[in-house]
Protein backbone atom coordinates (compact mmCIF):
# COMPACT_ATOMS: atom_id res chain seq x y z
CA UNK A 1 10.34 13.99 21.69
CA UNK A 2 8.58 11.20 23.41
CA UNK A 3 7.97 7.93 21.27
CA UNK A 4 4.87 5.44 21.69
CA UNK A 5 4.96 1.86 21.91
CA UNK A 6 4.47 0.23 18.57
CA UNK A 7 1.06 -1.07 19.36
CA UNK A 8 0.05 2.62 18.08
CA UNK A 9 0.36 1.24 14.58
CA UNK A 10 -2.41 -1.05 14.97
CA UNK A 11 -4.76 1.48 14.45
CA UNK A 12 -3.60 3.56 11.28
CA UNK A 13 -2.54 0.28 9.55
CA UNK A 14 -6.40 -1.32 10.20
CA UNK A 15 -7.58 -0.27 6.90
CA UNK A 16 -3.97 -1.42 4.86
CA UNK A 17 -3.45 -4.78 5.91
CA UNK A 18 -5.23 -8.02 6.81
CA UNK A 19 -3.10 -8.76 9.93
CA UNK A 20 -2.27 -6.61 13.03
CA UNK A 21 0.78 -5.12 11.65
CA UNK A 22 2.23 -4.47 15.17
CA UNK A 23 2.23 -8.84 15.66
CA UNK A 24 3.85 -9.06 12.86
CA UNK A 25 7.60 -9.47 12.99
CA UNK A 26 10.51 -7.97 11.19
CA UNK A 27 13.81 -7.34 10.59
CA UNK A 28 15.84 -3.93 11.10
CA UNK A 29 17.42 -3.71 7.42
CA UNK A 30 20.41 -1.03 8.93
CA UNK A 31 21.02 -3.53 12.67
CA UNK A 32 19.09 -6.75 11.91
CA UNK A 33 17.32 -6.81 15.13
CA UNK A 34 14.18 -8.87 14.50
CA UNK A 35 11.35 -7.98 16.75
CA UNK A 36 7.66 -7.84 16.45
CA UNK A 37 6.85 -4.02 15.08
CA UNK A 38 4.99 -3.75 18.44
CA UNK A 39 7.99 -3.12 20.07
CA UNK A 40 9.33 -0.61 18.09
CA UNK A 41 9.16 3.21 19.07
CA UNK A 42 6.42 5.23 17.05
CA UNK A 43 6.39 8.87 16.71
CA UNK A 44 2.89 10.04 16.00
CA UNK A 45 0.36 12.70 15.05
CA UNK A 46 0.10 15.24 13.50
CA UNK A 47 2.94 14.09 11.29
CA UNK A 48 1.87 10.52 10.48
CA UNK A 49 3.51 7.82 12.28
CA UNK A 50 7.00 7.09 11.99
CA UNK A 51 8.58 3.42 13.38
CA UNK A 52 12.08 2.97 14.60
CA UNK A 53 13.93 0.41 15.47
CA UNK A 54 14.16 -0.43 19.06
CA UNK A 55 17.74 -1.11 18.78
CA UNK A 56 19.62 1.36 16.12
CA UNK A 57 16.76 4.00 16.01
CA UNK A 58 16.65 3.77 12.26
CA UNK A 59 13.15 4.73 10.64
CA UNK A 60 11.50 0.90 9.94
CA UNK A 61 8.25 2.32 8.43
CA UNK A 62 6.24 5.56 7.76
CA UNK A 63 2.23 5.80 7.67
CA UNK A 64 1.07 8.94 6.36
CA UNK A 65 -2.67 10.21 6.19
CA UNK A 66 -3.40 12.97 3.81
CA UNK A 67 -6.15 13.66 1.79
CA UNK A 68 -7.99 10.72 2.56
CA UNK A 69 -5.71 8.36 1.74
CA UNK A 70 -3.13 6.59 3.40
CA UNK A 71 0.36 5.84 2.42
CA UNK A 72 3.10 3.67 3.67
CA UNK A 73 6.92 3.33 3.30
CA UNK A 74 8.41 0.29 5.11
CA UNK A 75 11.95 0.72 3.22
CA UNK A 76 14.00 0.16 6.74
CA UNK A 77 12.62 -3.14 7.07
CA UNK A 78 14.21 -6.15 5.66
CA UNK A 79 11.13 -8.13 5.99
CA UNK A 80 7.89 -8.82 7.29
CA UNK A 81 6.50 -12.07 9.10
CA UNK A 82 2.78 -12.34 8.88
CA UNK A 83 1.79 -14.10 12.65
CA UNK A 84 0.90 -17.88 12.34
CA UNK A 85 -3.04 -16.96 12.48
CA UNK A 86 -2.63 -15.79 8.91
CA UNK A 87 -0.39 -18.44 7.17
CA UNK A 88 -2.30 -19.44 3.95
CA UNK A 89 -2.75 -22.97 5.20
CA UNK A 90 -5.31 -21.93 7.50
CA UNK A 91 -8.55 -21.05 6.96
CA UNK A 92 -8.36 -17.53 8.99
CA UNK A 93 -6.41 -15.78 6.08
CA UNK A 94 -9.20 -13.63 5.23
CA UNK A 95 -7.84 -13.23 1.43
CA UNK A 96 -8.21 -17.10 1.17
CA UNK A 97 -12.04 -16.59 0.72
């Protein structure tokens, strides 16, 4: 199966976070590669999207869209990094309001 280039999780992930999840960076929790989730592979609709790692091909995070309502699962990920744009000393953090 053919994977897409984790910019794809921009879009489904709009509506969960405030930050472009696929800036953010994170950490493989099965390799420890850290990259930004943009560049990990994403396996798409009409399942949901699933992210691997670009490195081990473990599963990072899962979106799912059903019923109206999304759900995500980000166990294979260690951690997140929100990008600098974001950090609460600024006054971009749109929760900060």
């Amino acid at each position: 199966m053919d994977h897409l280039d984790g910019n794809v999780l921009a879009g489904p992930a709009t509506d969960l976070f405030a930050f472009e999840l696929s800036m953010a960076q994170g950490q493989c929790g099965s390799c420890d590669d850290i990259a930004a989730l943009g560049q990990c592979m994403v396996y798409g609709p009409p399942m949901g999207y699933v992210a691997r790692c670009r490195n081990c091909d473990s599963v990072l995070a899962v979106i799912i869209e059903r019923n109206g309502q999304r759900s995500v699962n980000m166990r294979g990920l260690r951690w997140i990094r929100v990008p600098d744009q974001y950090s609460p000393s600024t006054s971009a953090a749109p929760w900060r309001k």
